[in-house]
Protein backbone atom coordinates (compact mmCIF):
# COMPACT_ATOMS: atom_id res chain seq x y z
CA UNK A 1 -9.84 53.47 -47.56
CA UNK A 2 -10.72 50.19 -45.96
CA UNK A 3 -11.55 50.78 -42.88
CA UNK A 4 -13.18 47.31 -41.80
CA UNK A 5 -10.18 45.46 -43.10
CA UNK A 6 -7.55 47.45 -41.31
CA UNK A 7 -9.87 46.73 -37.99
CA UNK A 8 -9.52 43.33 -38.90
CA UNK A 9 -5.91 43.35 -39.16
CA UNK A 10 -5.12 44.53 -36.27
CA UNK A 11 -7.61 42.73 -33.98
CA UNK A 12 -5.69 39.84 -35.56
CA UNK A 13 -2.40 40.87 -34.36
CA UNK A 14 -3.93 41.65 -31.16
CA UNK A 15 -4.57 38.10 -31.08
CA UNK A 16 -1.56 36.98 -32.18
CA UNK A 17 0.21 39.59 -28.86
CA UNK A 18 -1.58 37.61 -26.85
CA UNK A 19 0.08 34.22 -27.63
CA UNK A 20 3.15 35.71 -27.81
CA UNK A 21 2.62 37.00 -24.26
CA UNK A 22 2.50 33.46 -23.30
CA UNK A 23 6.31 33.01 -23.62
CA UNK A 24 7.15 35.63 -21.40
CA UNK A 25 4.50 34.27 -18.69
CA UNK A 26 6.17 30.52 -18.83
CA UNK A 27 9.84 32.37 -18.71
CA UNK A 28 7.88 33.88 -15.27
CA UNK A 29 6.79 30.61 -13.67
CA UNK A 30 10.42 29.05 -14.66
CA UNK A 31 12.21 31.62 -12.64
CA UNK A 32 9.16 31.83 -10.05
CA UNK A 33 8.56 35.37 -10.53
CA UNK A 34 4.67 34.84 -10.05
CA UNK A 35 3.93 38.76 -9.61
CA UNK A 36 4.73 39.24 -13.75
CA UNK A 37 3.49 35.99 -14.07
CA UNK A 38 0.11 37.28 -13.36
CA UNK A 39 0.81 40.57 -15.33
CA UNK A 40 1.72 38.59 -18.55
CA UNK A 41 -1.23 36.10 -17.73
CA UNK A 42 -3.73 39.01 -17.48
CA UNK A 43 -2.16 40.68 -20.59
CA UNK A 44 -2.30 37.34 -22.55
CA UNK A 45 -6.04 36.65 -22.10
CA UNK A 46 -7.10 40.45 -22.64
CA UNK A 47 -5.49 40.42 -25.96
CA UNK A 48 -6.33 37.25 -26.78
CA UNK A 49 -9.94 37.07 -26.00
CA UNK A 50 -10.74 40.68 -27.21
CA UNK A 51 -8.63 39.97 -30.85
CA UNK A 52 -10.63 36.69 -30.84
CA UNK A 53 -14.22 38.87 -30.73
CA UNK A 54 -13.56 41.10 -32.92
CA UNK A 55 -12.48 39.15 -36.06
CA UNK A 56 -15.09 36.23 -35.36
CA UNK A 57 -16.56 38.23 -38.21
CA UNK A 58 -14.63 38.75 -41.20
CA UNK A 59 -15.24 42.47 -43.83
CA UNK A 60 -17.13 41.70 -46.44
CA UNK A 61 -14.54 43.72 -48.57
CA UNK A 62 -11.60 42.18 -48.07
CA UNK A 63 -9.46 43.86 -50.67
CA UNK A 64 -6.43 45.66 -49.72
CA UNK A 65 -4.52 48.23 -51.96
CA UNK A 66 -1.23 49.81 -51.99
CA UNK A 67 -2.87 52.50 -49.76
CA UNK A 68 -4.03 50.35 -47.37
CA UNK A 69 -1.18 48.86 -47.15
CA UNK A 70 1.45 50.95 -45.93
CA UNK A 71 -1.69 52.36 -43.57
CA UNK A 72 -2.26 49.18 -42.05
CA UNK A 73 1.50 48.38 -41.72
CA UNK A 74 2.27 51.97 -40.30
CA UNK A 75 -0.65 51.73 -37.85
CA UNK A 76 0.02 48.02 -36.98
CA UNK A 77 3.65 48.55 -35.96
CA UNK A 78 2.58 51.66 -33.56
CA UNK A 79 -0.44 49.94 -32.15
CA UNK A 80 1.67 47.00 -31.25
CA UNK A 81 4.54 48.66 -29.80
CA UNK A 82 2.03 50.67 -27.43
CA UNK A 83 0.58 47.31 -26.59
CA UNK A 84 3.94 45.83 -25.77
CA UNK A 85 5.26 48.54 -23.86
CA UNK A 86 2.09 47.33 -21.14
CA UNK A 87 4.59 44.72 -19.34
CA UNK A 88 7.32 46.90 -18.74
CA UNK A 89 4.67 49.52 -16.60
CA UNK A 90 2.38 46.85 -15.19
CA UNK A 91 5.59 45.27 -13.23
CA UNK A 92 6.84 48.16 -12.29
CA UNK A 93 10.12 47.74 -14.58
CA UNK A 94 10.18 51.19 -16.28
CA UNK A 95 6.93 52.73 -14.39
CA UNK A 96 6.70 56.00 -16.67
CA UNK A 97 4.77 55.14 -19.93
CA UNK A 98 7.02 56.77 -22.34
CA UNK A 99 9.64 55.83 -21.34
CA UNK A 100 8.55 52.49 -21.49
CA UNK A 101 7.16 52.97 -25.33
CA UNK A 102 10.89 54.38 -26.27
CA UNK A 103 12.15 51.02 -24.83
CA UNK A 104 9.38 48.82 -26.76
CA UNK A 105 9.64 50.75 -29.88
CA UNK A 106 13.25 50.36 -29.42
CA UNK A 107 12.80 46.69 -29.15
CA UNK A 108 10.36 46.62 -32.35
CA UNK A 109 12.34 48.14 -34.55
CA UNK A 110 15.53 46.33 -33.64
CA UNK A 111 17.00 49.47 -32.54
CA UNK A 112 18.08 48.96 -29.19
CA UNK A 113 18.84 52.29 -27.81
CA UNK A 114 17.95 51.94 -24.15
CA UNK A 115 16.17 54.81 -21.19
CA UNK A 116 17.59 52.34 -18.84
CA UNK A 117 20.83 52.84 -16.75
CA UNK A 118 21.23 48.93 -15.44
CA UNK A 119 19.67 45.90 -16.85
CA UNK A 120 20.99 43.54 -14.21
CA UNK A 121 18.36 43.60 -12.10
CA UNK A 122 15.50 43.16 -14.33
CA UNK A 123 13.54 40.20 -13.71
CA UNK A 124 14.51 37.36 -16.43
CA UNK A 125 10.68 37.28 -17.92
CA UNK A 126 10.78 40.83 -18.66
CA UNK A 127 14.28 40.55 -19.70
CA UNK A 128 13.06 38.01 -21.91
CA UNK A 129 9.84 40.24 -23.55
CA UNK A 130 12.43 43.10 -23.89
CA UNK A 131 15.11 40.61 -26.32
CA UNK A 132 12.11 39.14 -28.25
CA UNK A 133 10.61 42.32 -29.28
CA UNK A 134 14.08 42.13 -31.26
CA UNK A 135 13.35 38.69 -32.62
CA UNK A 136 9.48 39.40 -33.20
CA UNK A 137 10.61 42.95 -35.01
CA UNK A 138 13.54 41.82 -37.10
CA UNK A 139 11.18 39.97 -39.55
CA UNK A 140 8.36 42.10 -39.32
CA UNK A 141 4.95 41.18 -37.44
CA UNK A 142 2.97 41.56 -40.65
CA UNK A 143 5.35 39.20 -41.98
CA UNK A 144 4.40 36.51 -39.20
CA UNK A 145 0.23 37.51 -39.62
CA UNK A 146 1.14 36.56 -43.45
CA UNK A 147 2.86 33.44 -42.66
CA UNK A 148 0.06 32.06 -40.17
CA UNK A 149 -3.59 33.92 -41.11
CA UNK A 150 -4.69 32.94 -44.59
CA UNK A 151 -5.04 36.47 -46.89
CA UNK A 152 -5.94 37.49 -50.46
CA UNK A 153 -2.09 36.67 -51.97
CA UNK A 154 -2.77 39.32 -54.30
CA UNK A 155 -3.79 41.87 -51.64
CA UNK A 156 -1.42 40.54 -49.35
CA UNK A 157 2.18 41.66 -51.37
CA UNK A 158 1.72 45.03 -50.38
CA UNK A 159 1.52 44.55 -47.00
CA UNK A 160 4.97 42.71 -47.59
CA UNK A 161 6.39 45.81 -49.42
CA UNK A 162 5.26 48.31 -46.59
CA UNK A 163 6.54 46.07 -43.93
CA UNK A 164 9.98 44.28 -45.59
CA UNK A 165 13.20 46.39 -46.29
CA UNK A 166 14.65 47.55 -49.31
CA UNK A 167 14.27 49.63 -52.55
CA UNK A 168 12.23 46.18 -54.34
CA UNK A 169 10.42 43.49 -52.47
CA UNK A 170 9.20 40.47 -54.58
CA UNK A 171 8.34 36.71 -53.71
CA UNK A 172 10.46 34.43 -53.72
CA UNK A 173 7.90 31.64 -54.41
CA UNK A 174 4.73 31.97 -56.09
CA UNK A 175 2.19 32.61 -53.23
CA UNK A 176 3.20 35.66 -50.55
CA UNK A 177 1.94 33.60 -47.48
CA UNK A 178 4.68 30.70 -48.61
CA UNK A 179 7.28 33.48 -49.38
CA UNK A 180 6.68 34.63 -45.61
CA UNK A 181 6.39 30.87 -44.18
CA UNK A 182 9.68 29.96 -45.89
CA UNK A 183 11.65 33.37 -44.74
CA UNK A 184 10.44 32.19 -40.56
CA UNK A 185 11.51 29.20 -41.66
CA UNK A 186 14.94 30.79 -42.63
CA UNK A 187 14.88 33.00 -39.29
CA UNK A 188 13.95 30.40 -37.16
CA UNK A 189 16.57 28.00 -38.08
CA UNK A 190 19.26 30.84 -38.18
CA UNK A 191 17.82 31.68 -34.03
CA UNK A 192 18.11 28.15 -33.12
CA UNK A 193 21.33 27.25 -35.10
CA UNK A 194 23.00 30.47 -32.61
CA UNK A 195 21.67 29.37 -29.50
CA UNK A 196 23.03 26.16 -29.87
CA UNK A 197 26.40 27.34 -30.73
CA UNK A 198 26.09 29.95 -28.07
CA UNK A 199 25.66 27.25 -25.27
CA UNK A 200 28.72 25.35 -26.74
CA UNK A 201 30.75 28.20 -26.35
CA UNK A 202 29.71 28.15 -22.94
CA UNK A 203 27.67 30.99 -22.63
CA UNK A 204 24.28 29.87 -19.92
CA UNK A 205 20.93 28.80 -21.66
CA UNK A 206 19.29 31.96 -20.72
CA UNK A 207 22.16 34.48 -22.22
CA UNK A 208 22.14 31.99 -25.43
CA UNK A 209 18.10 32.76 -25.91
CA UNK A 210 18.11 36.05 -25.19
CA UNK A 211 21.25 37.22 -26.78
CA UNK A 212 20.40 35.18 -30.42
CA UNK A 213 17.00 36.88 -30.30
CA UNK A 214 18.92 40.15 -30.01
CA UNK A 215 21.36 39.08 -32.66
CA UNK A 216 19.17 37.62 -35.52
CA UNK A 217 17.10 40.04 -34.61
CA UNK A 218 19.92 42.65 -35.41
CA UNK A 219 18.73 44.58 -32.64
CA UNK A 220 21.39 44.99 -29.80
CA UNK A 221 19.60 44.79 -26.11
CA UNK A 222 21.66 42.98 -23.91
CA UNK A 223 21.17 41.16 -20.17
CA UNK A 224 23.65 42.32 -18.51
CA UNK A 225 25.38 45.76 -17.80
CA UNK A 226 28.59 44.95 -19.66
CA UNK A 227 27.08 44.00 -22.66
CA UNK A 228 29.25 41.15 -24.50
CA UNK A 229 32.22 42.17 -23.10
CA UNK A 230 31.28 39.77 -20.51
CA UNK A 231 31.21 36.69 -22.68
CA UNK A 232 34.67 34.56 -23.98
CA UNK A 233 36.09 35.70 -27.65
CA UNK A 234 34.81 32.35 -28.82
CA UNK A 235 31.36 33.44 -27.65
CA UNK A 236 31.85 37.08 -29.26
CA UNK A 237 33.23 35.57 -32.20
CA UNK A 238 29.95 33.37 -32.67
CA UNK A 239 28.03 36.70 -32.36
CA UNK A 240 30.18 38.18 -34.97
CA UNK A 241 29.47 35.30 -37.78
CA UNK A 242 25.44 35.88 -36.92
CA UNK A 243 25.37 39.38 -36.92
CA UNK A 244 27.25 38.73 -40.40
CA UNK A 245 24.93 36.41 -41.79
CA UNK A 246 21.75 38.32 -40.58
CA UNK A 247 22.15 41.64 -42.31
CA UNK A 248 22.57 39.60 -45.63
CA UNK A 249 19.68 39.14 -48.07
CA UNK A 250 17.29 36.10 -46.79
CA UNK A 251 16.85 35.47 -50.49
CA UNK A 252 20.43 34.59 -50.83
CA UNK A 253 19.56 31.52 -48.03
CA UNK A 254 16.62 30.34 -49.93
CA UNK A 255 19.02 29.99 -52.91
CA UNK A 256 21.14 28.36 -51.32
CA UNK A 257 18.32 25.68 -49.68
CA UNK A 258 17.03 25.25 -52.85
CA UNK A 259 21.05 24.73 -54.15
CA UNK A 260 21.09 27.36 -56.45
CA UNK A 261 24.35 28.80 -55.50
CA UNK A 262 24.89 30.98 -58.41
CA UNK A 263 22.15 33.14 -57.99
CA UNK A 264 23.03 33.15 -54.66
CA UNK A 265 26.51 34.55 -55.42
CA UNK A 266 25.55 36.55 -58.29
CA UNK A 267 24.05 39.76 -55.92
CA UNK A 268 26.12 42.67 -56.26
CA UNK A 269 24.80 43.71 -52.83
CA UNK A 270 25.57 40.90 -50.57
CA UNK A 271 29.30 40.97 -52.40
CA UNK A 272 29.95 44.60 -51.82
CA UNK A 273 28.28 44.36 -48.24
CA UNK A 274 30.89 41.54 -47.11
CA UNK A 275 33.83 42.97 -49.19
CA UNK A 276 33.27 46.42 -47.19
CA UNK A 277 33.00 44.77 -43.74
CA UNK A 278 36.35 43.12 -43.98
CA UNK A 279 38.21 45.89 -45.33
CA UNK A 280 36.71 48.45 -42.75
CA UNK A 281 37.84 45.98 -40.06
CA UNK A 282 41.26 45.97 -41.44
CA UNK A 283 41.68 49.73 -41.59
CA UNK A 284 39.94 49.79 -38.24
CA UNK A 285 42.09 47.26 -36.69
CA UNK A 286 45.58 49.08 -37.87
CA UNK A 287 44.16 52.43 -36.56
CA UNK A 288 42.89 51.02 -33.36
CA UNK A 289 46.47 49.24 -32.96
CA UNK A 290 48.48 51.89 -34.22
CA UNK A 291 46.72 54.22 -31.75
CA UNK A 292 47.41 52.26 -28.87
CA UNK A 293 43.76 51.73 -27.56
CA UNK A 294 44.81 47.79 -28.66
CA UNK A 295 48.23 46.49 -28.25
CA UNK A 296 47.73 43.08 -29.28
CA UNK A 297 46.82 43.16 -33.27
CA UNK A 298 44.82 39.69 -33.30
CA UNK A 299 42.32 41.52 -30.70
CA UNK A 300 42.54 44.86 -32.48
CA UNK A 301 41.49 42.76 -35.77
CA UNK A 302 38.54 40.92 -33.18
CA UNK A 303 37.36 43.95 -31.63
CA UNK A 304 37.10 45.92 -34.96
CA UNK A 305 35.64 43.18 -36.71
CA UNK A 306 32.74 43.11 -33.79
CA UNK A 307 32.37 46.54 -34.09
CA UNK A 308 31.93 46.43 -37.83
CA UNK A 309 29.39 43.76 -37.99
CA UNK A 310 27.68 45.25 -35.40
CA UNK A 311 27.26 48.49 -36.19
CA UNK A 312 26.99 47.65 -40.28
CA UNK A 313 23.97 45.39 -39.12
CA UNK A 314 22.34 47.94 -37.09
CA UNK A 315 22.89 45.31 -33.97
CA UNK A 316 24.55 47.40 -31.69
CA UNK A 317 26.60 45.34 -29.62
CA UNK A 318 29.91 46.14 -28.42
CA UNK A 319 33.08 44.13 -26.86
CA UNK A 320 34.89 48.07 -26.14
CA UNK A 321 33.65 51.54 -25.90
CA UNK A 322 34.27 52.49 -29.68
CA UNK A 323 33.71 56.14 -28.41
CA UNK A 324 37.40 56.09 -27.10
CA UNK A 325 38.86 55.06 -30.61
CA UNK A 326 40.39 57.50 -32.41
CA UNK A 327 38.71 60.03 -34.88
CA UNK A 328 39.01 57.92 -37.99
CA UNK A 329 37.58 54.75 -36.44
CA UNK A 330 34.58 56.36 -35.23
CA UNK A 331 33.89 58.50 -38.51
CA UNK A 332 34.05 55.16 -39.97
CA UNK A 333 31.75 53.86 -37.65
CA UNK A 334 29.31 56.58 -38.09
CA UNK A 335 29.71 56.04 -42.58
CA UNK A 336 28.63 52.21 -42.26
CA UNK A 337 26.03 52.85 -39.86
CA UNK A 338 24.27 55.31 -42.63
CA UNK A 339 24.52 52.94 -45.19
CA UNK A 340 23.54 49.87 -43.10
CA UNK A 341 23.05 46.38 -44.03
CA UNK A 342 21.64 44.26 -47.52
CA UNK A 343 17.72 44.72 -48.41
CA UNK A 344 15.62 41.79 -47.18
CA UNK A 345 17.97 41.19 -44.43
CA UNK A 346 16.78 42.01 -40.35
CA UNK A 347 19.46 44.87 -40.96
CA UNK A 348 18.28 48.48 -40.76
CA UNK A 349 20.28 51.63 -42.36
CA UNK A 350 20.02 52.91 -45.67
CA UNK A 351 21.02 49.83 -47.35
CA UNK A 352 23.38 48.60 -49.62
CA UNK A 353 21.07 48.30 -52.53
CA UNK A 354 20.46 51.88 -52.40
CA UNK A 355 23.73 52.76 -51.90
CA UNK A 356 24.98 51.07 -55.09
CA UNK A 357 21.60 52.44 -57.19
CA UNK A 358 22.29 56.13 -56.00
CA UNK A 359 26.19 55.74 -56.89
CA UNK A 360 25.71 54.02 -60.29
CA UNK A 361 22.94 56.38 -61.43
CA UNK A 362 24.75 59.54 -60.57
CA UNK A 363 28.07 57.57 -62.54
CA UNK A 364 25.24 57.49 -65.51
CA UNK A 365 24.59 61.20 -64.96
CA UNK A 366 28.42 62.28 -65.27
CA UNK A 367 28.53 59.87 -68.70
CA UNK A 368 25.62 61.91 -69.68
CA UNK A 369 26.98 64.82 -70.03
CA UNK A 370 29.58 63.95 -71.30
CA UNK A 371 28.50 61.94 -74.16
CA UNK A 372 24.97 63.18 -74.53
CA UNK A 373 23.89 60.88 -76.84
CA UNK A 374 24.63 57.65 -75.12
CA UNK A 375 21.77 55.70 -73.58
CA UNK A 376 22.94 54.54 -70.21
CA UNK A 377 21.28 52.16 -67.44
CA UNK A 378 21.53 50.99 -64.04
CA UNK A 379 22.23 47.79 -63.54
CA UNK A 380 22.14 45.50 -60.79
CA UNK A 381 23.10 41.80 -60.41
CA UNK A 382 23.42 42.06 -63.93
CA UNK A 383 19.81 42.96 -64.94
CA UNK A 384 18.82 46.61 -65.67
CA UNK A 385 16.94 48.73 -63.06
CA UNK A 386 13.52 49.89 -64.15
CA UNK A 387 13.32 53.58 -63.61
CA UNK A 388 10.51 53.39 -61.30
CA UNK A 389 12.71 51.75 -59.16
CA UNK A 390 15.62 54.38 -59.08
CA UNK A 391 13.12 57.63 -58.84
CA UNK A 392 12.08 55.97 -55.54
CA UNK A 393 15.04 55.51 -54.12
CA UNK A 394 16.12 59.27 -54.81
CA UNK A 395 12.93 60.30 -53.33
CA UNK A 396 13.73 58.17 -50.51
CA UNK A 397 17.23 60.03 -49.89
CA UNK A 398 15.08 63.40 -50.59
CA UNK A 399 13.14 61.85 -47.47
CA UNK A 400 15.62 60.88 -45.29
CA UNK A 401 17.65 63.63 -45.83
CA UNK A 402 14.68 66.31 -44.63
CA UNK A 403 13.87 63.68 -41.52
CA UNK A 404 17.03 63.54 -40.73
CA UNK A 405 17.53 67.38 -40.54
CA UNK A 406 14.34 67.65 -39.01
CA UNK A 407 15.19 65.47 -36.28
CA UNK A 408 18.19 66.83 -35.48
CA UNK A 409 16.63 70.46 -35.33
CA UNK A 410 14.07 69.32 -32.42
CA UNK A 411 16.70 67.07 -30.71
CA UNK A 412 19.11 69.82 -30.45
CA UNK A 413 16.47 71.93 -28.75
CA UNK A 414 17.99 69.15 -25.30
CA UNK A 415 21.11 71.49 -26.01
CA UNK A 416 23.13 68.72 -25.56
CA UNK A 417 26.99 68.54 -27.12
CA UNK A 418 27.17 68.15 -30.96
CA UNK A 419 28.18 64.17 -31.40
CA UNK A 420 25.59 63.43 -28.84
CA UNK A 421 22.88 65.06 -31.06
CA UNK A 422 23.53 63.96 -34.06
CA UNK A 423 24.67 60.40 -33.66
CA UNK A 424 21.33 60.32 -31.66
CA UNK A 425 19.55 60.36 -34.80
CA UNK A 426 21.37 58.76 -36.67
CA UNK A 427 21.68 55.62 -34.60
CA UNK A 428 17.29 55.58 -34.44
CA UNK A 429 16.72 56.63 -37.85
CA UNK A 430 19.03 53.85 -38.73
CA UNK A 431 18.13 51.38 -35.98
CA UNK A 432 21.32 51.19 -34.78
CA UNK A 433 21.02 51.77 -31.39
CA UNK A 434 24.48 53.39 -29.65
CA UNK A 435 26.14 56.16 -31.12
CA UNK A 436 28.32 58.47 -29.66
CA UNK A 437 28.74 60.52 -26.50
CA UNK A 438 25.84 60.50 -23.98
CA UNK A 439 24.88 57.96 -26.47
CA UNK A 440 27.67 55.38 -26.93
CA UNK A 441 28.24 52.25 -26.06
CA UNK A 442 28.33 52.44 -22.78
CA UNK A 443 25.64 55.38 -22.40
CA UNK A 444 22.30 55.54 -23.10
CA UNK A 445 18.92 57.81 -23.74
CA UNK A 446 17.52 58.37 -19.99
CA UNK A 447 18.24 61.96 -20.04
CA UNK A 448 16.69 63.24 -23.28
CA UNK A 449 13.52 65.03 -23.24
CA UNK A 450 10.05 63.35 -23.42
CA UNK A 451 9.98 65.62 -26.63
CA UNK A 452 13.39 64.68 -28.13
CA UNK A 453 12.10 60.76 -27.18
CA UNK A 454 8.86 61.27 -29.17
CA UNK A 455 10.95 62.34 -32.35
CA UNK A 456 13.31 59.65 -31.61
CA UNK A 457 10.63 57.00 -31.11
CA UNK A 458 9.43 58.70 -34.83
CA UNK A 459 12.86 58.11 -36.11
CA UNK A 460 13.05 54.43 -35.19
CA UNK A 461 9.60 53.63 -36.91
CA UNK A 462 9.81 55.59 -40.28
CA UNK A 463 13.83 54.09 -40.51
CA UNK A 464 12.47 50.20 -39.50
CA UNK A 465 9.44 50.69 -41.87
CA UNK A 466 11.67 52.50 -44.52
CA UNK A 467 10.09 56.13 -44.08
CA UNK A 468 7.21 56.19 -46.46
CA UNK A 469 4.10 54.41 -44.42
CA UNK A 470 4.80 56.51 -41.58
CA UNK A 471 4.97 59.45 -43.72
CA UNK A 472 1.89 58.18 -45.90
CA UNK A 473 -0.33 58.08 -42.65
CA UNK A 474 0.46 62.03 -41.74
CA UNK A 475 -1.79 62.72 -45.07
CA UNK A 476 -4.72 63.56 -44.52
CA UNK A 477 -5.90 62.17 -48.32
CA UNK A 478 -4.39 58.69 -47.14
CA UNK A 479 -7.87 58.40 -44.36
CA UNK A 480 -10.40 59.66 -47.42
CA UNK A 481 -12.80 56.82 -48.47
């Protein structure tokens, strides 16, 4: 293990906290809130200055393995959430420390299950920490470090497979640290492309910012108690298209950049991801109508198409409390939030890649047996599936299977009603954020135990870093030299 280079890392990104601590802090002087202007300032020059001592020198052994990478990514992505969960104590927003970490974590990992009751009265600075934790998360910090510190490109792709999600992470240019710099590109444009929108809707310049960051982020915290039900249908229809286009594959936007539309187009994923969205809205919609919660179709069709792409993406916004639809509507729910959004996309869940490896493999299996002899493969986007490549992501449902089981076990200890227990875990192993009962869309996680928030806070960080550098820290091996 690589000790001196994982120091380095993250005395990097403790640098890097530090500038992005600055945003908050001129958010602060804007809305002359000077008291968390001085907390961000102080926060902003600690990191900075101690990151900046610490990796004057760099390791003389600068090479990083698969090992170290999902170490370094696992340990980066705790170390920073404990770091940003500082602002929320220091100004006396959420004073209790854990509770504060389940809300930064939260934030992070574009989860956006909340401890707090009413967001209306937060000041707008830490308001606007709490929505960019979404927009710093959905990409992945390591991502950003890649894009802006010069690294070892051939040391530097697996801390891009640790950090990025889905079953095969490659570059999509020759050199990792331009594959990251073109994918913020990507983000960036998508962030400012919704905020403009946003404001032409009408929506104010300060919801627009805050609310994209949660979007493109696919993470879900909102600014105001009512969530988007607050905003016009033109404004939640905006929200809808972004959520859309976020939980796609960022590849399939670099395609189309570089106009290469038929590769774009040619991803089984990103067709079966849109093609499901629609027609769960649709079935949704005539359910929702049908059942009277609805009475006027074209918003049944709105609502359920909001609810879709949110809860598909992992985002977790909501225009109506889904938790009074009927049964089939939320079961629905609850299926698309397990299988999530596409790989390489800010999207958490299990994703649709998987899905479609799992589903074609055990089609292979059934052909198998009955005709023994035939040599079958999985194939996706046309090209065959090495075999590496489906053994992992069977040993990843192995995985999430036992963690989510696991969870639930501890969780239930809160003896709290079924839905509320399960959905619980589902909604942070999958970064979705609400689920159901004391969790829904209108509820939140204030009254769970500091123990069921610990194996919650777990759940969010093995499901945003795909399970296996959490898991690959617990070993005790993993810290042997």
């Amino acid at each position: 293990m690589n000790y001196s280079m994982i120091r380095f890392i993250l005395f990097r990104l403790l640098r890097i906290m530090g500038t992005l601590f600055t945003l908050p802090l001129i958010v602060a002087l804007v809305y002359k809130e000077y008291d968390s202007a001085i907390s961000f300032l102080i926060l902003a020059a600690v990191c900075f200055v101690v990151g900046t001592i610490f990796t004057i020198k760099k390791p003389a052994n600068r090479v990083i393995y698969a090992k170290e990478g999902f170490a370094i990514t696992a340990v980066a992505w705790i170390a920073v959430s404990m770091m940003g969960a500082v602002p929320f104590v220091i100004t006396g927003t959420i004073p209790n420390y854990i509770d504060a970490l389940f809300e930064t974590v939260s934030g992070f990992t574009t989860t956006g299950g909340s401890i707090l009751t009413t967001v209306d009265n937060i000041e707008k600075s830490v308001q606007f920490w709490r929505t960019f934790t979404h927009w710093i998360g959905g990409m992945g910090v390591l991502v950003f470090l890649l894009a802006v510190v010069p690294m070892a490109d051939g040391y530097s792709m697996h801390l891009m497979r640790a950090e990025s999600p889905g079953p095969v992470v490659g570059k999509i240019v020759p050199k990792v640290k331009d594959t990251a710099k073109i994918l913020y590109i990507i983000y960036f444009g998508i962030t400012v492309t919704e905020i403009v929108c946003l404001i032409i809707s009408g929506m104010p310049i300060y919801d627009a910012i805050t609310i994209s960051f949660s979007t493109v982020g696919t993470g879900g915290f909102a600014v105001r108690d009512t969530g988007m039900m607050g905003y016009s249908l033109v404004s939640q229809a905006i929200i809808i298209l972004f959520m859309a286009l976020c939980g796609i594959n960022f590849t399939v936007y670099y395609f189309l950049l570089n106009r290469k539309p038929k590769e774009a187009f040619a991803i089984d994923e990103v067709k079966f991801y849109l093609g499901t969205m629609l027609i769960s809205a649709g079935i949704i919609a005539f359910n929702v109508y049908r059942s009277g919660c609805v009475t006027d179709p074209r918003l049944a069709f709105h609502h359920s198409l909001f609810s879709v792409a949110s809860i598909m993406t992992t985002t977790g916004f909501c225009t109506l409390d889904f938790d009074t639809w009927p049964m089939l509507s939320k079961l629905m729910l609850v299926v698309l939030s397990l299988i999530g959004a596409c790989a390489g996309s800010t999207g958490g869940g299990f994703k649709f890649s998987r899905a479609l490896i799992v589903i074609r493999n055990a089609r292979n299996e059934l052909n198998f047996i009955v005709h023994p002899k035939a040599v079958k493969r999985v194939y996706m986007d046309g090209h065959s599936v090495e075999g590496t490549t489906v053994k992992s992501v069977t040993a990843y449902l192995g995985i999430y299977v036992i963690t989510f089981i696991a969870s639930t076990l501890i969780v239930a200890l809160d003896n709290f009603d079924f839905q509320t227990t399960v959905t619980s875990v589902v909604a942070t192993l999958n970064n979705i954020g609400p689920g159901l009962g004391m969790v829904g869309p209108t509820g939140n996680y204030s009254q769970f135990s500091y123990l069921s928030k610990l194996v919650l806070m777990f759940d969010m960080l093995a499901g945003r870093l795909e399970l296996l550098p959490i898991f690959v820290i617990l070993k005790p091996k993993t810290w042997r030299r």
